[in-house]
C-alpha atoms as a PDB file:
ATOM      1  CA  UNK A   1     -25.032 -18.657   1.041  1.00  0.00           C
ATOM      2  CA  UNK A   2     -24.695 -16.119   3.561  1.00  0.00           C
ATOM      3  CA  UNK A   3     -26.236 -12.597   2.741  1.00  0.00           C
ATOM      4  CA  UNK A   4     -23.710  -9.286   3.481  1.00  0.00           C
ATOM      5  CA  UNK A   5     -24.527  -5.547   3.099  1.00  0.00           C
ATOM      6  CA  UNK A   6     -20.869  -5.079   1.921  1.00  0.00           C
ATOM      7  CA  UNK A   7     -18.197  -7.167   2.214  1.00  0.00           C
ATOM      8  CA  UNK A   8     -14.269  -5.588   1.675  1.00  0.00           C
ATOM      9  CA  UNK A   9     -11.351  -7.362   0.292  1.00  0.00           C
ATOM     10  CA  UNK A  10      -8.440  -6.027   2.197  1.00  0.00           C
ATOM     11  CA  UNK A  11      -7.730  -5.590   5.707  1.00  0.00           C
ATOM     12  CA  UNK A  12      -5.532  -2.905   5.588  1.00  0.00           C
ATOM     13  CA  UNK A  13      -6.039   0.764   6.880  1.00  0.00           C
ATOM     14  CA  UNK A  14      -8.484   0.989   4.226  1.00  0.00           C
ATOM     15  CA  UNK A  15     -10.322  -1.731   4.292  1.00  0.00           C
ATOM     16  CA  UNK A  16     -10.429  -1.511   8.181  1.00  0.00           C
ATOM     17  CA  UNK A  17     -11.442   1.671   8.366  1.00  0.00           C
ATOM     18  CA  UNK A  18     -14.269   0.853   5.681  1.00  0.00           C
ATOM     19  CA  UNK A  19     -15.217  -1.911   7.970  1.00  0.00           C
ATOM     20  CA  UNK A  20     -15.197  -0.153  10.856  1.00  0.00           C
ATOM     21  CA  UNK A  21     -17.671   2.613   9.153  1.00  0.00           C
ATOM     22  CA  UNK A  22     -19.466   0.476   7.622  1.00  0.00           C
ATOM     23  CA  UNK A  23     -20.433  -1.343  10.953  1.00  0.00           C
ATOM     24  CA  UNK A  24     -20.830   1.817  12.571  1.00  0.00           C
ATOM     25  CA  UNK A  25     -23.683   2.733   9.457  1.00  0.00           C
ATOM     26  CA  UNK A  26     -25.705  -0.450  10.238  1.00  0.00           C
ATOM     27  CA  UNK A  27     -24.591  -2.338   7.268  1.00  0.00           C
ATOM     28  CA  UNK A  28     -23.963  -5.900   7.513  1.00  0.00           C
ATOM     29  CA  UNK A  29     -20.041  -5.773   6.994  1.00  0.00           C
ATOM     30  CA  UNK A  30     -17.683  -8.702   6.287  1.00  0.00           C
ATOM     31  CA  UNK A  31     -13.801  -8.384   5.413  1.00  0.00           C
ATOM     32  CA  UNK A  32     -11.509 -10.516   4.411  1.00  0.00           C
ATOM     33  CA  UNK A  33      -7.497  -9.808   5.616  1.00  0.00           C
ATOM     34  CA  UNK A  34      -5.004 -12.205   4.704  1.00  0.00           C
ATOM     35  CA  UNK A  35      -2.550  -9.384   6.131  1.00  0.00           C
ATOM     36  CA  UNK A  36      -4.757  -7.714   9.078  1.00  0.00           C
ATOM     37  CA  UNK A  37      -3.044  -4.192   9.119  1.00  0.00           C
ATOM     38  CA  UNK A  38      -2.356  -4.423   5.628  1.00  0.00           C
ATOM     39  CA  UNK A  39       1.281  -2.966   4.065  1.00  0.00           C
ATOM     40  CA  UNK A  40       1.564  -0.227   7.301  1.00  0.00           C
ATOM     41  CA  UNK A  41       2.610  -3.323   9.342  1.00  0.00           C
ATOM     42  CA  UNK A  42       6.074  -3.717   7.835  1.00  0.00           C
ATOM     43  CA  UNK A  43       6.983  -0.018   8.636  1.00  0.00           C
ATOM     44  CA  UNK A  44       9.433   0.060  11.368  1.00  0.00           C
ATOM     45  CA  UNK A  45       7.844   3.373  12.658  1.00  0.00           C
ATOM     46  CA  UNK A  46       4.888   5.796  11.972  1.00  0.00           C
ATOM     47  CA  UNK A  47       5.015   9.355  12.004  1.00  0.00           C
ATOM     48  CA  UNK A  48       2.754  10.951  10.133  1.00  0.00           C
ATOM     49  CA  UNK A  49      -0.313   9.618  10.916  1.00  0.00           C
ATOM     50  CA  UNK A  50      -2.414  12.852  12.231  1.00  0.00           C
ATOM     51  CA  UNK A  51      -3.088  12.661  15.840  1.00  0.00           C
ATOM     52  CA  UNK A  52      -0.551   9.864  16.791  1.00  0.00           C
ATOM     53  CA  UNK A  53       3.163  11.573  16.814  1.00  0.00           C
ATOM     54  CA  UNK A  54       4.603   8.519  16.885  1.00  0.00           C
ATOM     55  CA  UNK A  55       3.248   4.799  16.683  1.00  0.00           C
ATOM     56  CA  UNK A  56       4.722   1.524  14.886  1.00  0.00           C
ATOM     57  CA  UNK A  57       3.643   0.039  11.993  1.00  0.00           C
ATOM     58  CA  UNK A  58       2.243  -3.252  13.495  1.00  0.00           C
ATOM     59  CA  UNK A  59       1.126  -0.972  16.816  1.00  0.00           C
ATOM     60  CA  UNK A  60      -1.255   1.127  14.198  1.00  0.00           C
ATOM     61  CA  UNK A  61      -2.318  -1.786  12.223  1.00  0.00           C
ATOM     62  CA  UNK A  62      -3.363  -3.729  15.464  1.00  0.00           C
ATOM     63  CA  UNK A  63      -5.329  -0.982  16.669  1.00  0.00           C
ATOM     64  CA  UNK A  64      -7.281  -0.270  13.029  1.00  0.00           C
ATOM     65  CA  UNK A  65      -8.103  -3.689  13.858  1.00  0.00           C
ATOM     66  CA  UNK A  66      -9.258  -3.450  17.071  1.00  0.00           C
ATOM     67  CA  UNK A  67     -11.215  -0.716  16.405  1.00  0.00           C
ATOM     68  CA  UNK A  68     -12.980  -2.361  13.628  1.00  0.00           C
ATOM     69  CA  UNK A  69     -13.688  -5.046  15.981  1.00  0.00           C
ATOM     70  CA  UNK A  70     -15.022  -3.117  18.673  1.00  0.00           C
ATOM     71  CA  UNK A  71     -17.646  -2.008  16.288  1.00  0.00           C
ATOM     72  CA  UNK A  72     -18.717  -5.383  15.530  1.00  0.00           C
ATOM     73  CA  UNK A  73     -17.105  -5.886  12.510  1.00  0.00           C
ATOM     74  CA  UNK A  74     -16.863  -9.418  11.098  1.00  0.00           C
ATOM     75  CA  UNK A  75     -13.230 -10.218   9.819  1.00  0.00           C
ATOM     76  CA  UNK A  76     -12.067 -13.416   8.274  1.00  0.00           C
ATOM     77  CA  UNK A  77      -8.183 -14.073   7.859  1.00  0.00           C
ATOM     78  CA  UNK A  78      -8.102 -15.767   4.475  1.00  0.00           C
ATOM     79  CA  UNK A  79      -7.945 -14.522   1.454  1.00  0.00           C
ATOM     80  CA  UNK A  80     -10.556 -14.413  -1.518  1.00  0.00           C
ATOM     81  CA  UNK A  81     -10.232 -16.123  -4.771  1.00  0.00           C
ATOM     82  CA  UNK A  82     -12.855 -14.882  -7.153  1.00  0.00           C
ATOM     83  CA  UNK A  83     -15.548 -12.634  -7.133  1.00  0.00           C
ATOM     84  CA  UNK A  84     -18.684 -12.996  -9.386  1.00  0.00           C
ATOM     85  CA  UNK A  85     -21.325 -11.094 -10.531  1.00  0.00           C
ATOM     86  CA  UNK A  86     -24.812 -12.898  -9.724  1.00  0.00           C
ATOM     87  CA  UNK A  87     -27.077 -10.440 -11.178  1.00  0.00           C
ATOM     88  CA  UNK A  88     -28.199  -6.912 -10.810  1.00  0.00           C
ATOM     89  CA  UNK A  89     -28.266  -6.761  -7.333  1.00  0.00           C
ATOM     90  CA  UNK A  90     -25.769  -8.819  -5.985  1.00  0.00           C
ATOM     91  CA  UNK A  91     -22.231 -10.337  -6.225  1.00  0.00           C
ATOM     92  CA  UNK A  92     -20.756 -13.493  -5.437  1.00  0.00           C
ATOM     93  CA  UNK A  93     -17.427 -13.707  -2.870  1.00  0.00           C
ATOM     94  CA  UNK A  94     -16.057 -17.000  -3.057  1.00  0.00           C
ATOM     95  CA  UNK A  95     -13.262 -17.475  -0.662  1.00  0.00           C
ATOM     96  CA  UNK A  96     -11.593 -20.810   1.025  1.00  0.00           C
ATOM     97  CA  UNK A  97     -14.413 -20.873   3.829  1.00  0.00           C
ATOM     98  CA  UNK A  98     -17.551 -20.618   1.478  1.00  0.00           C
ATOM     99  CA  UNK A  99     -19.314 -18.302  -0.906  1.00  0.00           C
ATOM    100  CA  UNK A 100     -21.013 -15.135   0.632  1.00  0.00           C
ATOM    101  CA  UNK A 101     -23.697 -13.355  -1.373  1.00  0.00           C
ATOM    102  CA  UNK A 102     -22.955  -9.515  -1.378  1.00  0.00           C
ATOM    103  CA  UNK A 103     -25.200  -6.311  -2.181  1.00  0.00           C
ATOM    104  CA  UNK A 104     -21.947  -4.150  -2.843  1.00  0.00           C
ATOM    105  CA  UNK A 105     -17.976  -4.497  -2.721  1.00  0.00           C
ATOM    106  CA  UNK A 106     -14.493  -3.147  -1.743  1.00  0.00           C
ATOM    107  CA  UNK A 107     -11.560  -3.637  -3.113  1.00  0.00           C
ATOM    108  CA  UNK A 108      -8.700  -2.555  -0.908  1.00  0.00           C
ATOM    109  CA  UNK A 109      -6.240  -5.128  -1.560  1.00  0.00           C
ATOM    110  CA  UNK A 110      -3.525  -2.795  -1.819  1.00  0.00           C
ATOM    111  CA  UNK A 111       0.198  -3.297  -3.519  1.00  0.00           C
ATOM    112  CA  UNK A 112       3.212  -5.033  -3.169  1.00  0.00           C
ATOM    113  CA  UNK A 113       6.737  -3.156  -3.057  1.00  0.00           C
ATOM    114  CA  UNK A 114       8.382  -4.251  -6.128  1.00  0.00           C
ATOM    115  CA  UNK A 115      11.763  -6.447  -4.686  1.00  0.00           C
ATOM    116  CA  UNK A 116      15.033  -6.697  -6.356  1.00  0.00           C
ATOM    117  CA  UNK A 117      15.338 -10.510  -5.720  1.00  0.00           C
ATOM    118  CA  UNK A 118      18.490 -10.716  -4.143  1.00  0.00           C
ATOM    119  CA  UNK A 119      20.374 -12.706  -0.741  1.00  0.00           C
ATOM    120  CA  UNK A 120      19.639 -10.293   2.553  1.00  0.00           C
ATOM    121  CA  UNK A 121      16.125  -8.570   1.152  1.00  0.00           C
ATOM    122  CA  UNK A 122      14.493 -10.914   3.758  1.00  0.00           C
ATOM    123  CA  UNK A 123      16.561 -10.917   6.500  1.00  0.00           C
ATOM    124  CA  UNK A 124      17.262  -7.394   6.495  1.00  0.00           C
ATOM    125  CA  UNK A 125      13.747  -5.669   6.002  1.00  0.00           C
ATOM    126  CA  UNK A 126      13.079  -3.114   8.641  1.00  0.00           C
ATOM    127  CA  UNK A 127      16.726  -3.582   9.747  1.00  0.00           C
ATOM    128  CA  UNK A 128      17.904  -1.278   7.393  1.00  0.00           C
ATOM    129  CA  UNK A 129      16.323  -2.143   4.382  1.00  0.00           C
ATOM    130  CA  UNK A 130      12.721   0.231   4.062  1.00  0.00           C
ATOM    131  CA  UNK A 131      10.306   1.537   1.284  1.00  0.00           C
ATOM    132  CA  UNK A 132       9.373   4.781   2.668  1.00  0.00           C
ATOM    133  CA  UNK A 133      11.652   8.095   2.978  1.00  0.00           C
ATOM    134  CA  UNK A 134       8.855   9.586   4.625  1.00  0.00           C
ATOM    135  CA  UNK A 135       7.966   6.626   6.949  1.00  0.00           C
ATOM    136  CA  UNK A 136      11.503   6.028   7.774  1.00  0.00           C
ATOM    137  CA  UNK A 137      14.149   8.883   6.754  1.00  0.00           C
ATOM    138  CA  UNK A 138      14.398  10.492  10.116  1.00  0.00           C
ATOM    139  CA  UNK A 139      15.579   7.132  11.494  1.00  0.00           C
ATOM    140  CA  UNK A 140      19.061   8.063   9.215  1.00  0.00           C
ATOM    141  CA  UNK A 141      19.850  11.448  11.046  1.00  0.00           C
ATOM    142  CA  UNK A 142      23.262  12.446  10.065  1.00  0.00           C
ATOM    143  CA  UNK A 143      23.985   8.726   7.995  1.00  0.00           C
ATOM    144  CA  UNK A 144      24.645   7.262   4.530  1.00  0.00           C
ATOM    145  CA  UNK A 145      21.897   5.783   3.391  1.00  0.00           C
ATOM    146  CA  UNK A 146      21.807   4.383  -0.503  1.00  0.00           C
ATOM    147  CA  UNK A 147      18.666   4.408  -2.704  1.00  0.00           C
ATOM    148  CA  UNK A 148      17.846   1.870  -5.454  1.00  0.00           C
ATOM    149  CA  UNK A 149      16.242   3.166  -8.356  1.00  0.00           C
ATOM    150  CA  UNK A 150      16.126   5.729 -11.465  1.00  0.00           C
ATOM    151  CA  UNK A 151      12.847   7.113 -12.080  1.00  0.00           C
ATOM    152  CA  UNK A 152      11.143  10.231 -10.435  1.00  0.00           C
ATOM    153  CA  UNK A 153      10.003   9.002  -7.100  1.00  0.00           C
ATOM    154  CA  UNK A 154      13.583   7.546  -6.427  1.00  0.00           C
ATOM    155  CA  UNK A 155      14.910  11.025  -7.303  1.00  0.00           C
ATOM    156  CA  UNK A 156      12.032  12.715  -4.805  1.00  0.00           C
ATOM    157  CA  UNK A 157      13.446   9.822  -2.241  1.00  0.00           C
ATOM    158  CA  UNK A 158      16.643  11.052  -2.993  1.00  0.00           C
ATOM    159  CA  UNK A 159      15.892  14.539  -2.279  1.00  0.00           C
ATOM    160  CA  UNK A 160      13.584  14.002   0.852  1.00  0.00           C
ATOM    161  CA  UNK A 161      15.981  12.003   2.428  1.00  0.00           C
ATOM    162  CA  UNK A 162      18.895  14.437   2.435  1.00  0.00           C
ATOM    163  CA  UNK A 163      16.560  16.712   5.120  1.00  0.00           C
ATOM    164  CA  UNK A 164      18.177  13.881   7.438  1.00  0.00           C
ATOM    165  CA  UNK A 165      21.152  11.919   6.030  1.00  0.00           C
ATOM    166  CA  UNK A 166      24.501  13.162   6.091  1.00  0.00           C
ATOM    167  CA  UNK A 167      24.678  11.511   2.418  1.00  0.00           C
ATOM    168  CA  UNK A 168      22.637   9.672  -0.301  1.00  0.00           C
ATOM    169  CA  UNK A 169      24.290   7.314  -2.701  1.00  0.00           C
ATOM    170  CA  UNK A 170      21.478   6.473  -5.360  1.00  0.00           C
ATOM    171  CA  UNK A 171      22.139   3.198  -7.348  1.00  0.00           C
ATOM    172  CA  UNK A 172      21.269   3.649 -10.922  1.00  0.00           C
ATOM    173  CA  UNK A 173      20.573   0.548 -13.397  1.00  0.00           C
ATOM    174  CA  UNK A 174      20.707   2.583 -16.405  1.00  0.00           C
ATOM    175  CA  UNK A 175      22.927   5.492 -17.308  1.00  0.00           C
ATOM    176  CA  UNK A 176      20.229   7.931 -17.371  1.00  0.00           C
ATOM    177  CA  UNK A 177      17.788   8.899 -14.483  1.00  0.00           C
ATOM    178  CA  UNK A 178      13.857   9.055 -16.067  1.00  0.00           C
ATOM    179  CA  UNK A 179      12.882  11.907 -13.717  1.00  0.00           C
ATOM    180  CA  UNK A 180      11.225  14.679 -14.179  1.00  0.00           C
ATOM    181  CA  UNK A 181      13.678  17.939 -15.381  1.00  0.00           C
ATOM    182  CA  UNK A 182      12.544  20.068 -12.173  1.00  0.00           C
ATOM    183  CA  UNK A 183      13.665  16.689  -9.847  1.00  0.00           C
ATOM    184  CA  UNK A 184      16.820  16.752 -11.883  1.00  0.00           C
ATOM    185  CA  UNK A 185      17.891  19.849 -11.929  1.00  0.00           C
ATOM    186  CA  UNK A 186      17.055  20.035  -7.714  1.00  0.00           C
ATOM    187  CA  UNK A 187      19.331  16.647  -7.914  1.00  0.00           C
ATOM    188  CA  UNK A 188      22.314  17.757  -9.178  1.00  0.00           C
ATOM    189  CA  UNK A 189      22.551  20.853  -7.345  1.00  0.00           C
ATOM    190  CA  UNK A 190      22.163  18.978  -3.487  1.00  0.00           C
ATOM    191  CA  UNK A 191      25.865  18.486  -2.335  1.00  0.00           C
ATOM    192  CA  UNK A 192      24.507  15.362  -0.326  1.00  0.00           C
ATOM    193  CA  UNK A 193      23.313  13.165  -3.192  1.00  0.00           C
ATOM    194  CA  UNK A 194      25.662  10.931  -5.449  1.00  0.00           C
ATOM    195  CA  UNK A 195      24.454   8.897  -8.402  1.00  0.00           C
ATOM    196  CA  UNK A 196      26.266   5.690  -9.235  1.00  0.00           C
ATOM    197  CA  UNK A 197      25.425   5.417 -12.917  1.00  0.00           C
ATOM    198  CA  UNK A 198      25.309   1.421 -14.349  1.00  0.00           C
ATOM    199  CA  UNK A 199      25.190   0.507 -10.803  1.00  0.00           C
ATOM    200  CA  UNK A 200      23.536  -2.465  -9.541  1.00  0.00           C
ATOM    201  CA  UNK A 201      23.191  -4.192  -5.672  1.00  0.00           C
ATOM    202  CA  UNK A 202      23.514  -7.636  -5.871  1.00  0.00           C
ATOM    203  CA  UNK A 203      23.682  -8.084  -2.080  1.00  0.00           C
ATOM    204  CA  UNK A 204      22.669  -6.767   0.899  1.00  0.00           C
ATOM    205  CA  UNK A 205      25.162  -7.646   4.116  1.00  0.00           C
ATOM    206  CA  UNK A 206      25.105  -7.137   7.488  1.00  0.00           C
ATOM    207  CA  UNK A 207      24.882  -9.374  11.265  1.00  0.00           C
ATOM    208  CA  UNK A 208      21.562  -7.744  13.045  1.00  0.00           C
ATOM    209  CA  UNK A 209      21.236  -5.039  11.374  1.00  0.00           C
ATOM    210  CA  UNK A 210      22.226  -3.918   7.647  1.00  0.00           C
ATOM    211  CA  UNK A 211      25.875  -2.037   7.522  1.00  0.00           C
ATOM    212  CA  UNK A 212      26.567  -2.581   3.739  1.00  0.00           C
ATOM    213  CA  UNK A 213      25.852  -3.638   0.249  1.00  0.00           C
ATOM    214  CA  UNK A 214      27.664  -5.191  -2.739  1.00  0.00           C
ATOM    215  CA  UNK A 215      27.307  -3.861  -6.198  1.00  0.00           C
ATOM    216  CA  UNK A 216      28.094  -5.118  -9.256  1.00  0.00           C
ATOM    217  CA  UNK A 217      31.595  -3.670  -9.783  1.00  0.00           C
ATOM    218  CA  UNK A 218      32.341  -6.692  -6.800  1.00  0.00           C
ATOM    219  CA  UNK A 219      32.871  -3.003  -4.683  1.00  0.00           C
ATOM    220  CA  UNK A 220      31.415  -3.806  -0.856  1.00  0.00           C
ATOM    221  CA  UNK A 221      30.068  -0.182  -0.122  1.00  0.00           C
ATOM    222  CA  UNK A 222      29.184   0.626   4.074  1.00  0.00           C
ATOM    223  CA  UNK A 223      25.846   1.948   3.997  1.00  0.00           C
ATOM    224  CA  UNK A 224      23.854   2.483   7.568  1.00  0.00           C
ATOM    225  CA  UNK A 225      20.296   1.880   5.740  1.00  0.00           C
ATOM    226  CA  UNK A 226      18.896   1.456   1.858  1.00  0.00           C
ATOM    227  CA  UNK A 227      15.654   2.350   0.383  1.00  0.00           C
ATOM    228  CA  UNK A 228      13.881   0.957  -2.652  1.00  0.00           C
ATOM    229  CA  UNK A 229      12.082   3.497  -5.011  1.00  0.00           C
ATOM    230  CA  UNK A 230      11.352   0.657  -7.828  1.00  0.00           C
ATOM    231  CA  UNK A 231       7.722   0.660  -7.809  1.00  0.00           C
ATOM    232  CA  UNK A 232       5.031  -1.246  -6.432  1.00  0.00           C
ATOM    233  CA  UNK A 233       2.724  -3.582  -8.325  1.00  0.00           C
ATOM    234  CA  UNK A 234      -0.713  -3.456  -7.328  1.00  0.00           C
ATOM    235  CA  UNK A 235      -2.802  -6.308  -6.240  1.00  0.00           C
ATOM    236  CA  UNK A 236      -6.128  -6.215  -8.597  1.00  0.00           C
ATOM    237  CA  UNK A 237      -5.910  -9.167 -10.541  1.00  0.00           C
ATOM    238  CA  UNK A 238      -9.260 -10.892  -8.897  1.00  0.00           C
ATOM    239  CA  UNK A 239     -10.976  -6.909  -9.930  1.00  0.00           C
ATOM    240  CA  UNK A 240      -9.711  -7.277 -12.771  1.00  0.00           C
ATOM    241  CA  UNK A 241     -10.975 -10.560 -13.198  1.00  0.00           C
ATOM    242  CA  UNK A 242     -14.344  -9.315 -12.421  1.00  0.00           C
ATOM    243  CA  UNK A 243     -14.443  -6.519 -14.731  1.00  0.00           C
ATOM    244  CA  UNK A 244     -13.362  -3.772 -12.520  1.00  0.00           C
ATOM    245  CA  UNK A 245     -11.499  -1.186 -15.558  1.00  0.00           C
ATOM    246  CA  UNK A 246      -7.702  -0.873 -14.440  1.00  0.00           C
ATOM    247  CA  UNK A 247      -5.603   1.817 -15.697  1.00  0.00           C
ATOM    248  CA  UNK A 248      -2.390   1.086 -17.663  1.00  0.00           C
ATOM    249  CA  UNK A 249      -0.559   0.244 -14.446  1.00  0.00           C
ATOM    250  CA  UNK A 250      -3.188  -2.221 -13.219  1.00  0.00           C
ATOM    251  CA  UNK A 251      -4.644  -0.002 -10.615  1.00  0.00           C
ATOM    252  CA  UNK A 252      -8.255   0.522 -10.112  1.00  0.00           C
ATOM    253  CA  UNK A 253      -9.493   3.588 -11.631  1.00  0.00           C
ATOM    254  CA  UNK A 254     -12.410   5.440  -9.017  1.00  0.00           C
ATOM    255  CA  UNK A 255     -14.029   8.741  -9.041  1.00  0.00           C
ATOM    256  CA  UNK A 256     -14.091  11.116  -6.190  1.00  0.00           C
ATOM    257  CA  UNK A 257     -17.044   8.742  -4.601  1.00  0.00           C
ATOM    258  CA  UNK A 258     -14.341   5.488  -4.670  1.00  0.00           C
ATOM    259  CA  UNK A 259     -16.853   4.300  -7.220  1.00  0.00           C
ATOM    260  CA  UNK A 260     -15.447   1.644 -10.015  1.00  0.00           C
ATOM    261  CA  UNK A 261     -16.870   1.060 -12.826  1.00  0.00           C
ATOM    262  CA  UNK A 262     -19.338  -1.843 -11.953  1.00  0.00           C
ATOM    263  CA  UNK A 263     -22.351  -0.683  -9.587  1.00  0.00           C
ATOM    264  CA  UNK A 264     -21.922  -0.900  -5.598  1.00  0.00           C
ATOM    265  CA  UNK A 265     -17.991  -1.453  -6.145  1.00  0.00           C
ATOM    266  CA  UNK A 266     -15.520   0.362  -4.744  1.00  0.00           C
ATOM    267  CA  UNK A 267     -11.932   0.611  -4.478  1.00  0.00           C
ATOM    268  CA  UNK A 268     -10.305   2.042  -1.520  1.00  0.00           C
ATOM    269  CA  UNK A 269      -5.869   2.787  -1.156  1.00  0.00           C
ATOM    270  CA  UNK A 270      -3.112   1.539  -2.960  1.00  0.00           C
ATOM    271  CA  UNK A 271      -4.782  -0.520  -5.317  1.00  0.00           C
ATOM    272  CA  UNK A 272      -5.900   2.721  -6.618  1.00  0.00           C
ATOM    273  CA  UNK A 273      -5.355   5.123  -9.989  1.00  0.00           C
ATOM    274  CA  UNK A 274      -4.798   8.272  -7.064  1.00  0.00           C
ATOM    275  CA  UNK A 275      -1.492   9.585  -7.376  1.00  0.00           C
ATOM    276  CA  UNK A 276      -0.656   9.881  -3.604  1.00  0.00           C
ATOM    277  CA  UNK A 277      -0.635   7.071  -2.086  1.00  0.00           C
ATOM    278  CA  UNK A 278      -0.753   7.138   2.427  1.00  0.00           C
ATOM    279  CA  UNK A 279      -2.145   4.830   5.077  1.00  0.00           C
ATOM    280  CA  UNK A 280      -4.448   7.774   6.002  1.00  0.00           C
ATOM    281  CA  UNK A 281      -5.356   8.858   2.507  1.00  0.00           C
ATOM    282  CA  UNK A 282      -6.270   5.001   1.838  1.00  0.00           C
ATOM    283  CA  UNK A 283      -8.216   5.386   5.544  1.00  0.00           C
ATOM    284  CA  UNK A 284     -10.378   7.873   3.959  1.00  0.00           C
ATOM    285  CA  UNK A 285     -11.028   5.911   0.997  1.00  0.00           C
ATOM    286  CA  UNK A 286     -12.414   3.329   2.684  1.00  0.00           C
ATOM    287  CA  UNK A 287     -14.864   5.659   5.077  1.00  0.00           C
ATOM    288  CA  UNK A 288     -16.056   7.242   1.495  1.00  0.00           C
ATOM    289  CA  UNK A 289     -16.707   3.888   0.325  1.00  0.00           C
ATOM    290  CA  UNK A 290     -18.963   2.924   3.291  1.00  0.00           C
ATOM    291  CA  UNK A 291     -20.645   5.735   3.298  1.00  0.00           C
ATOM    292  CA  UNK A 292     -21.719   5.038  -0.712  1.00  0.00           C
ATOM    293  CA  UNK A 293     -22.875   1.684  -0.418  1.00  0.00           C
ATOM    294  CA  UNK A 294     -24.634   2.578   3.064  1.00  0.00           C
ATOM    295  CA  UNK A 295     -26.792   4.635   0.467  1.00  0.00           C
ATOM    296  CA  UNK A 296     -26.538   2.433  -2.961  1.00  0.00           C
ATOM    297  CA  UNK A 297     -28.456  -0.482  -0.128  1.00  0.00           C
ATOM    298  CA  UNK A 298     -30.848   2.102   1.483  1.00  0.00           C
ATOM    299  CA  UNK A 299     -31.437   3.983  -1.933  1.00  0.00           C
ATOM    300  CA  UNK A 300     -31.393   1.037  -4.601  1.00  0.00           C
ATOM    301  CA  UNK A 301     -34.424  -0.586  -5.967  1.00  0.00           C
ATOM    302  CA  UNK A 302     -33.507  -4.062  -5.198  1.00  0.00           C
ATOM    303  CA  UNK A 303     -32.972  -3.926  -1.727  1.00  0.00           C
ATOM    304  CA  UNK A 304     -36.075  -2.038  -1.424  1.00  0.00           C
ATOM    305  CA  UNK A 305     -38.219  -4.326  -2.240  1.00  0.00           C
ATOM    306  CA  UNK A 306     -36.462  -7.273  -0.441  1.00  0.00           C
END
C-alpha cells in the first residue's frame, strides 16, 4: 500500500489549490478528481475571480490544474469509494486503482446543484440555463430572465439579477416565498421582479440556445435565460461514512483551521458548513488545509518517530 503525506478527495478549486500547496510544502500529495476543475467548469464565464477580469469556467479549472501539476502534484481521475480509519496515525483511501495509506485527509468533494428533473435541463445548460446570478447575470443585460425557486437565496437571485435584466419572472412552487422579511420587503418594492405564485416549469425549449419555458398552466412563456436557486446537495456521504460530523444539511462542519472532527482531516469548499460559498473562498480552504497537515506530519508524534 502506497504511503501519502495527504491525499485530497476533490479536484476542484479547492482541492487543487490544496494540492498544489501541499506539493509546494514538501508533502507527499495525492488527489483524486473525478471532475478535474471541479463545479467552476460548468460556468459559462468567470468574473470574479481576483486578478483574472474575465476567464471561463473550464479555462480556470484547466489552469488550477495545470498549476497543480507544475508543482508536481500527483492526480488520479477516478473517484474514491471509502475511506477508513487504520489507526492513530493513518487512514485508509480505497479507490478503483488500489488502497493508499494516508497520514492526513481532504475532503473537497464539493456539491451538486439540485435539478428540477425535467426535458431540456441537459441540453440547455450553459445555453441559457445557469446556477449563478453572480457568475452569469451580466450575460442578461437588458433581458428577461426567469428564476426557479422560493426560498431566500432565490429571492437574493432575484434581486441581484435585476442590476442587469430588463425583468425577472421568479417561478414559485408554493404560494408563499420562505425568505427572509428584509429580502421581501426589497422584493416587492423592485419594479423589475414578478412572482408567479403556484407556478411550476415543466419544460425548458429552445433550438441552440434556450428562448422559452413551459409552466404548468400549459402557458409557453419567452424567456432569454433561467436560473435555478433550489439548493445544492452536498457530496459527503463517503465523510460521513467515515465519521466526519455533518451538520443538518449534510455539510461538513470545520473550524477556522478547515479542521473536522477526526484528527489530520480536513474539509475544504462547498462540501462545507461556511455560509458563502465561491471558487476562491473554497481556493483558500484548501491552502489552509495544506498548510495544517504540513504541520499535524512535521509536529505529530507518529510521524516523528517513523
Amino acid at each position: 500500500m502506497q504511503e501519502y503525506d495527504f491525499v485530497i478527495i476533490g479536484g476542484g478549486s479547492a482541492g487543487l489549490s490544496g494540492a498544489m500547496y501541499g506539493t509546494r510544502l514538501g508533502l507527499k500529495t495525492l488527489t483524486f478528481a473525478d471532475m478535474p476543475g471541479g463545479l467552476i467548469t460548468t460556468t459559462h464565464i468567470v468574473e470574479n475571480w481576483p486578478g483574472i477580469k474575465s476567464i471561463s469556467g473550464p479555462d480556470l479549472g484547466m489552469s488550477l490544474y495545470e498549476h497543480a501539476v507544475s508543482t508536481g502534484a500527483e492526480i488520479k481521475m477516478e473517484k474514491v469509494l471509502k475511506v477508513e480509519k487504520i489507526d492513530d496515525c493513518f487512514y485508509k483511501v480505497i479507490a478503483k486503482s488500489g488502497e493508499y495509506k494516508a497520514k492526513s485527509i481532504l475532503f473537497s468533494t464539493g456539491t451538486v446543484h439540485k435539478k428540477l428533473g425535467i426535458p431540456g435541463e441537459k441540453e440547455f445548460e450553459n445555453k441559457g440555463l445557469s446556477f449563478c446570478a453572480l457568475c452569469d447575470g451580466a450575460f442578461y443585460k437588458n433581458k428577461v430572465v426567469g428564476i426557479v425557486g422560493g426560498g431566500d437565496s432565490a429571492v437574493k437571485e432575484a434581486l441581484f439579477l435585476t442590476e442587469h435584466a430588463s425583468k425577472v419572472i421568479m417561478f414559485v412552487r408554493k404560494d408563499i416565498l420562505r425568505a427572509e422579511p428584509i429580502n421581501i420587503k426589497n422584493l416587492e418594492a423592485n419594479p423589475k421582479i414578478e412572482v408567479r405564485y403556484n407556478t411550476e416549469v415543466l419544460e425548458l425549449l429552445g433550438e441552440e440556445k434556450l428562448n422559452s419555458v413551459k409552466l404548468n398552466s400549459g402557458e409557453i412563456l419567452p424567456v432569454d435565460g433561467i436560473f435555478y436557486a433550489i439548493g445544492h446537495t452536498a457530496q459527503t456521504d463517503i465523510a460521513k461514512e467515515l465519521g466526519v460530523a455533518l451538520n443538518e444539511r449534510g455539510e461538513i462542519i470545520i473550524n477556522r483551521k478547515t479542521e473536522t472532527n477526526l484528527p489530520r482531516v480536513y474539509s475544504a469548499g462547498d462540501c462545507n458548513d461556511t455560509g458563502f460559498k465561491q471558487a476562491i473562498t473554497g481556493s483558500a480552504e484548501g491552502v489552509t488545509a495544506s498548510y495544517y497537515a504540513y504541520l499535524a506530519c512535521n509536529e505529530n508524534a507518529c510521524f516523528r518517530q517513523k
